[in-house]
Protein backbone atom coordinates (compact mmCIF):
# COMPACT_ATOMS: atom_id res chain seq x y z
CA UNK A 1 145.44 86.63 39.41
CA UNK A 2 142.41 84.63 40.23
CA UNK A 3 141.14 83.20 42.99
CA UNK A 4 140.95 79.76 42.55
CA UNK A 5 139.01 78.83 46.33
CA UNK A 6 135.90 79.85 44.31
CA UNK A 7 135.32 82.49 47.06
CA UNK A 8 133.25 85.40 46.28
CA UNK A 9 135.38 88.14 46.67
CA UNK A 10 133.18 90.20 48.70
CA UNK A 11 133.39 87.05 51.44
CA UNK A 12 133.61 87.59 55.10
CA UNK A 13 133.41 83.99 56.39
CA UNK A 14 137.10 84.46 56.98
CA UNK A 15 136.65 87.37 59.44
CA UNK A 16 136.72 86.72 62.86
CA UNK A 17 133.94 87.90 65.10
CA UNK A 18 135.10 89.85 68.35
CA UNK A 19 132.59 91.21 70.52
CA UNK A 20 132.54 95.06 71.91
CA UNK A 21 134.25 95.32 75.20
CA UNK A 22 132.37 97.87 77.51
CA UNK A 23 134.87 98.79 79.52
CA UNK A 24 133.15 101.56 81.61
CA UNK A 25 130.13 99.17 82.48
CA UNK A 26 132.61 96.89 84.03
CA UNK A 27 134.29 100.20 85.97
CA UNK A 28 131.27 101.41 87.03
CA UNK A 29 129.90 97.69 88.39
CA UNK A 30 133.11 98.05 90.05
CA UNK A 31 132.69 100.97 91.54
CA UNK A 32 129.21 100.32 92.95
CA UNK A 33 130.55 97.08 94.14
CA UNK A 34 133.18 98.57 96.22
CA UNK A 35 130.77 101.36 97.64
CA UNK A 36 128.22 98.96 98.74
CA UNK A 37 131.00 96.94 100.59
CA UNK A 38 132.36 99.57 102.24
CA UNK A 39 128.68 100.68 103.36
CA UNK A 40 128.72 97.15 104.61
CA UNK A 41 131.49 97.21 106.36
CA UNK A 42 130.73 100.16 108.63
CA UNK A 43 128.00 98.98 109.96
CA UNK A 44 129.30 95.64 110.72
CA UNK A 45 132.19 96.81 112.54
CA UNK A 46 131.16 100.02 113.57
CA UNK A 47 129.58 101.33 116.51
CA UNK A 48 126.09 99.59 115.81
CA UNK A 49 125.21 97.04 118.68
CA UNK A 50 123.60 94.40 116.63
CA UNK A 51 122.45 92.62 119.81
CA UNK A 52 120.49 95.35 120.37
CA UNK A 53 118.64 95.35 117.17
CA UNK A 54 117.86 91.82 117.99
CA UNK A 55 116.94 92.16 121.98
CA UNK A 56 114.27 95.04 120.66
CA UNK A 57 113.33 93.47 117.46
CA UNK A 58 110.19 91.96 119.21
CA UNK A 59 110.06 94.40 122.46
CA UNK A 60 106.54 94.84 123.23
CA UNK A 61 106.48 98.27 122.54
CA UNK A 62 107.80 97.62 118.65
CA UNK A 63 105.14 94.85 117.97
CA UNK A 64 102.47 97.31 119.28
CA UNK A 65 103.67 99.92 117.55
CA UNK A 66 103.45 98.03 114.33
CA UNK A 67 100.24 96.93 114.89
CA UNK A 68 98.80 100.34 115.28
CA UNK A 69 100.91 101.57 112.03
CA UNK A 70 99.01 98.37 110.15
CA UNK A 71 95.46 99.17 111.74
CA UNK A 72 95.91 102.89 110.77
CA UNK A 73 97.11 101.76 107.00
CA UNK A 74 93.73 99.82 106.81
CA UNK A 75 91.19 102.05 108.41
CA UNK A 76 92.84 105.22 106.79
CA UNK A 77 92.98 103.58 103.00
CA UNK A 78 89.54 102.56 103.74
CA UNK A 79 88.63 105.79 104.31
CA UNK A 80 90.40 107.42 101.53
CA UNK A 81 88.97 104.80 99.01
CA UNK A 82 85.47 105.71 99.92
CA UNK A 83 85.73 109.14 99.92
CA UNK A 84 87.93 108.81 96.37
CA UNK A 85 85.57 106.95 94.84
CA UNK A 86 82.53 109.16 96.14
CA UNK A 87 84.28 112.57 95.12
CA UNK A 88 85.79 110.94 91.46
CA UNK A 89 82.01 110.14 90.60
CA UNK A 90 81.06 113.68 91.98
CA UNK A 91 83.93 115.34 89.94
CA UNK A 92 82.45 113.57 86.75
CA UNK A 93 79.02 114.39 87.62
CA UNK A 94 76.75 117.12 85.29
CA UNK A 95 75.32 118.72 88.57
CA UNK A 96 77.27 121.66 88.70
CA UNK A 97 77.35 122.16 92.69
CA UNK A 98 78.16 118.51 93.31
CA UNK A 99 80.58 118.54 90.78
CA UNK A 100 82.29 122.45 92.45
CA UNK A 101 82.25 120.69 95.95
CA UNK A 102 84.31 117.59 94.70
CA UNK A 103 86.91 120.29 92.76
CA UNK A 104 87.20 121.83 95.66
CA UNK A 105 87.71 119.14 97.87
CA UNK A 106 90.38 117.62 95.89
CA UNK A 107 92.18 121.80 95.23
CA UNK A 108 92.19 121.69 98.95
CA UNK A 109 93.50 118.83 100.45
CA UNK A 110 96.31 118.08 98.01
CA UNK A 111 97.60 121.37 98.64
CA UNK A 112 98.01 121.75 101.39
CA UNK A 113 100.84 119.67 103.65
CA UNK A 114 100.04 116.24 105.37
CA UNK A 115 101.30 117.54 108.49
CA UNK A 116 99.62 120.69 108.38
CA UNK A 117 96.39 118.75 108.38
CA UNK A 118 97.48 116.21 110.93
CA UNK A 119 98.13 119.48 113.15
CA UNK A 120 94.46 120.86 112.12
CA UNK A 121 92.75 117.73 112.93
CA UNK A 122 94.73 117.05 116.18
CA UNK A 123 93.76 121.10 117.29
CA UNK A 124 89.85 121.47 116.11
CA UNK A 125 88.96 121.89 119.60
CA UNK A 126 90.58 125.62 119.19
CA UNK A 127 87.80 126.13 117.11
CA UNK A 128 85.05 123.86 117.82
CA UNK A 129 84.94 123.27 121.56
CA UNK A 130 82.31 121.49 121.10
CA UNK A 131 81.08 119.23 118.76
CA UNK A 132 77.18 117.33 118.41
CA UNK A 133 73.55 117.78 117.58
CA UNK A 134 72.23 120.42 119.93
CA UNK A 135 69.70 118.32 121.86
CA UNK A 136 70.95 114.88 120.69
CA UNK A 137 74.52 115.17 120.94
CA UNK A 138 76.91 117.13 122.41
CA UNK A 139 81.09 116.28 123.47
CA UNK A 140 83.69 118.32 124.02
CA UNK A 141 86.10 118.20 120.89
CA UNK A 142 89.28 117.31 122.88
CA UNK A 143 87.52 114.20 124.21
CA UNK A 144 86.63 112.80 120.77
CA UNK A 145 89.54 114.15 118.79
CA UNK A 146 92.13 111.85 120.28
CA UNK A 147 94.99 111.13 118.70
CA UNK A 148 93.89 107.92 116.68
CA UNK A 149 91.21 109.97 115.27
CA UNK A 150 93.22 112.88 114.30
CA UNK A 151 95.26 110.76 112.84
CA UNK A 152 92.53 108.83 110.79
CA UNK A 153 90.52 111.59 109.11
CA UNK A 154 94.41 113.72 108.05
CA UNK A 155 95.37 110.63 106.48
CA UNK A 156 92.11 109.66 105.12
CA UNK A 157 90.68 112.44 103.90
CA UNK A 158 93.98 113.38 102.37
CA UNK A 159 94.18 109.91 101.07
CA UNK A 160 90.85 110.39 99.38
CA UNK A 161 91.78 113.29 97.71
CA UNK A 162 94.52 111.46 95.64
CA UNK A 163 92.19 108.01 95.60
CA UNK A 164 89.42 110.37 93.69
CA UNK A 165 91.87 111.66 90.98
CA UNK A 166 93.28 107.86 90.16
CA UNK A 167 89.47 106.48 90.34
CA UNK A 168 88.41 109.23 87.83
CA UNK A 169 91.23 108.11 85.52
CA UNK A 170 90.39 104.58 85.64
CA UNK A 171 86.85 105.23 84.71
CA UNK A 172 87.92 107.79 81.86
CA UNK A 173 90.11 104.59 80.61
CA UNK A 174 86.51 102.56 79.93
CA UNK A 175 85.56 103.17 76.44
CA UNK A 176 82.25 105.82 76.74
CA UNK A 177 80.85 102.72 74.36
CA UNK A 178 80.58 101.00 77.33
CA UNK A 179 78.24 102.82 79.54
CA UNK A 180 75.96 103.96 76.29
CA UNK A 181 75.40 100.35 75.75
CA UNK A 182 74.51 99.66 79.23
CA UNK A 183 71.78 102.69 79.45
CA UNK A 184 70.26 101.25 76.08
CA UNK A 185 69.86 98.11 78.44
CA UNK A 186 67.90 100.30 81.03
CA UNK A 187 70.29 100.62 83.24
CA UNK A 188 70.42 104.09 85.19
CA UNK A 189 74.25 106.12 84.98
CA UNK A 190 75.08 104.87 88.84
CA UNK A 191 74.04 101.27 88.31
CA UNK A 192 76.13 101.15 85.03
CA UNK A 193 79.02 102.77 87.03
CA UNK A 194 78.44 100.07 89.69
CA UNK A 195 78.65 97.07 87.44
CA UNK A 196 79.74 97.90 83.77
CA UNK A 197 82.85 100.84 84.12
CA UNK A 198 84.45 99.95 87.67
CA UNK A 199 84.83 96.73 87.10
CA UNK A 200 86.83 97.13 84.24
CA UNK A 201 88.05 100.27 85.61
CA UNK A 202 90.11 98.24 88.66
CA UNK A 203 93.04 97.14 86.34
CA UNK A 204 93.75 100.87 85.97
CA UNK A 205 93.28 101.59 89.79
CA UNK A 206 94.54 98.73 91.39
CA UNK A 207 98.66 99.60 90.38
CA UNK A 208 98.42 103.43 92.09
CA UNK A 209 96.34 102.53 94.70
CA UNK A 210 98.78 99.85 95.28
CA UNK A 211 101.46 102.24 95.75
CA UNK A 212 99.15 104.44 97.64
CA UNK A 213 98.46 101.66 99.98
CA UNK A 214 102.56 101.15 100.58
CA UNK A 215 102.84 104.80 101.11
CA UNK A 216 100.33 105.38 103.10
CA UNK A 217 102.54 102.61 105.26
CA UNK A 218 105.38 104.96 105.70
CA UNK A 219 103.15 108.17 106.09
CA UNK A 220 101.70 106.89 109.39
CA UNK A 221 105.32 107.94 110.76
CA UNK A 222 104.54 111.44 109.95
CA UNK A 223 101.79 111.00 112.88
CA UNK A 224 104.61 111.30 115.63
CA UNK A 225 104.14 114.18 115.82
CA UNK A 226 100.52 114.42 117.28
CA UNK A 227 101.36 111.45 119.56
CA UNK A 228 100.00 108.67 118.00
CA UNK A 229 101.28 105.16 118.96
CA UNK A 230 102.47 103.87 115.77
CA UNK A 231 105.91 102.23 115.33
CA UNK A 232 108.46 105.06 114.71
CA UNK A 233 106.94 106.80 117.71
CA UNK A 234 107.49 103.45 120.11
CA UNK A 235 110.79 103.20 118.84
CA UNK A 236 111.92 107.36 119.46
CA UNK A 237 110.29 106.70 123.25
CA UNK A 238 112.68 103.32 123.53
CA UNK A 239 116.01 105.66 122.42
CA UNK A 240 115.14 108.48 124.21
CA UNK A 241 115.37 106.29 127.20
CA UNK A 242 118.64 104.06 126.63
CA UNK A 243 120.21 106.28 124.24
CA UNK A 244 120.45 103.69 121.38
CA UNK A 245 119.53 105.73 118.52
CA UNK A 246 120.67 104.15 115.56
CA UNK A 247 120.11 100.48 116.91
CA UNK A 248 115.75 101.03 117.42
CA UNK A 249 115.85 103.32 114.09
CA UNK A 250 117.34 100.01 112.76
CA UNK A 251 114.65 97.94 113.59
CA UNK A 252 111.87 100.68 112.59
CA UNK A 253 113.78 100.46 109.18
CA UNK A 254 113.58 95.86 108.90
CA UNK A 255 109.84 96.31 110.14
CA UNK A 256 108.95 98.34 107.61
CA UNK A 257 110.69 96.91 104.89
CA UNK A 258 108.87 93.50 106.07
CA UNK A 259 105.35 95.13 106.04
CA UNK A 260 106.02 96.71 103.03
CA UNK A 261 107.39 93.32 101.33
CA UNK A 262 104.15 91.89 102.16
CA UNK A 263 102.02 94.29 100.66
CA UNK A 264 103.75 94.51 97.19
CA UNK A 265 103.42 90.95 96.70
CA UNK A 266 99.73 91.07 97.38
CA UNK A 267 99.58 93.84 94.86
CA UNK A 268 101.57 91.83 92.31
CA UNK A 269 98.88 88.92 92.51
CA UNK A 270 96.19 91.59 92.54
CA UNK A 271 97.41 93.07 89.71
CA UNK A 272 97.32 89.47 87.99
CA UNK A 273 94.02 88.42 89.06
CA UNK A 274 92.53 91.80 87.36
CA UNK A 275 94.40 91.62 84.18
CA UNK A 276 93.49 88.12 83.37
CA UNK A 277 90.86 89.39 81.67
CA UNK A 278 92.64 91.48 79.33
CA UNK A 279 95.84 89.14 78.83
CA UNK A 280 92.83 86.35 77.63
CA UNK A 281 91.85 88.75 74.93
CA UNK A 282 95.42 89.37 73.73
CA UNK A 283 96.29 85.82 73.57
CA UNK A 284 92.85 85.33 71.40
CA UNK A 285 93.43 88.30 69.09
CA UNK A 286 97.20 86.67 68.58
CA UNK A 287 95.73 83.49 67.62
CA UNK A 288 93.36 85.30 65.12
CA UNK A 289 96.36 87.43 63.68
CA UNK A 290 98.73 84.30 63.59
CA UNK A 291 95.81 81.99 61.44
CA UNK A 292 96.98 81.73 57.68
CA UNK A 293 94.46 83.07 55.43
CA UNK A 294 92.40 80.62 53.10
CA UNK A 295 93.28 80.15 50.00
């Protein structure tokens, strides 16, 4: 028998298409659907006073608290990015006792806990009483150590030792072509650093530090405990007096969500304003690659 449509046999125009049904995405959407609305639910109608939340949203002691948690993000990143930088080009130096100082450094103060620093810092005066130039300078170490400064040199010299291991990547990530053309030039190994290989370095840094700078947000909590200001702190003192635990951890928990909103889209257009550089010379290399050939 022949087929007399003119079909080719092997045809499957006639076939209808029907897509894959993915049955346990939709369950599991479902699921996590019906999870996060019961989470929802509690605290709406549970024992959460939500006017509470809002009466101590902006209490005086919050906002203060927040603003010392922002100062000691800044001064302590500050810190940490100076000393990172500093130890990273020691660490990558040829002088072998500069270069056993920054290993060290860096061995020490990642491991060893944040809050065992915090606690070292905050108690020197145990072992220094007294701290100075003898004949310049002298002050008792419990007068100068105050909390705010404890605080600043655990978190930034802690922060630095991270800081120097993401700077020393970034300048490992500049091709060593780089710098060797720059010292033909005249240019001496620091001044190259300076303007040829960080430079180019900062689209490699910029990401971590980034996320260094966000937690480094959070980690400021973790000074609590040596009686620093900062919000978390404020908001504990507020509970411990009315007994409204869960409402002031509440608004700890929008505040720092907020602050930390802020500061990942200012690392988003950081991030874009150092890679224009190298999305230009992917676009041109595209155009190259895309051009027909002459005949």
């Amino acid at each position: 028998m022949t087929d007399t449509t003119g079909a080719s046999p092997y045809s499957i125009a006639h076939l209808r298409h029907v897509p894959r049904r993915h049955y346990g995405r939709w369950v599991a959407a479902a699921l996590i659907l019906v999870a996060l609305a019961a989470v929802v639910r509690a605290f709406a109608v549970g024992q959460i006073a939500w006017p509470v939340v809002g009466q101590f949203f902006t209490a005086p002691a919050i906002l203060s608290g927040l603003a010392n948690t922002i100062l000691m993000t800044v001064c302590a990143m500050a810190l940490g990015i100076a000393l990172g930088v500093v130890f990273a080009i020691m660490v990558m130096s040829p002088n072998p006792v500069l270069k056993t100082v920054a290993v060290g450094y860096i061995w020490f103060f990642r491991g060893t806990p944040l809050l065992l620093q915090l606690l070292l810092w905050f108690n020197l005066a145990l072992v220094f009483p007294v701290i100075g130039i003898p004949g310049l300078f002298e002050a008792r170490t419990v007068e100068l150590i105050t909390p705010f400064v404890a605080t600043l040199l655990g978190l930034g010299i802690n922060q630095g030792a991270y800081t120097a291991e993401v700077v020393r990547g970034g300048i490992l990530s500049v091709d060593l072509g780089q710098t060797e053309a720059a010292k033909v030039i005249g240019m001496t190994r620091l001044v190259a650093l300076r303007r040829i290989v960080l430079p180019q370095a900062m689209r490699v840094i910029i990401p971590p530090i980034g996320n260094e700078v966000i937690s480094m947000v959070k980690l400021t909590s973790v000074a609590s405990v040596i009686q620093y200001a900062e919000m978390l702190r404020n908001a504990q003192t507020i509970y411990y007096a009315n007994a409204r635990v869960i409402e002031l951890l509440i608004v700890a928990a929008i505040w720092y969500l907020v602050v930390v909103t802020v500061l990942s889209i200012g690392q988003h257009f950081l991030e874009k304003h150092f890679a224009r550089g190298r999305d230009g010379a992917q676009r041109k290399r595209a155009v190259v690659i895309d051009q027909p050939k002459e005949a």
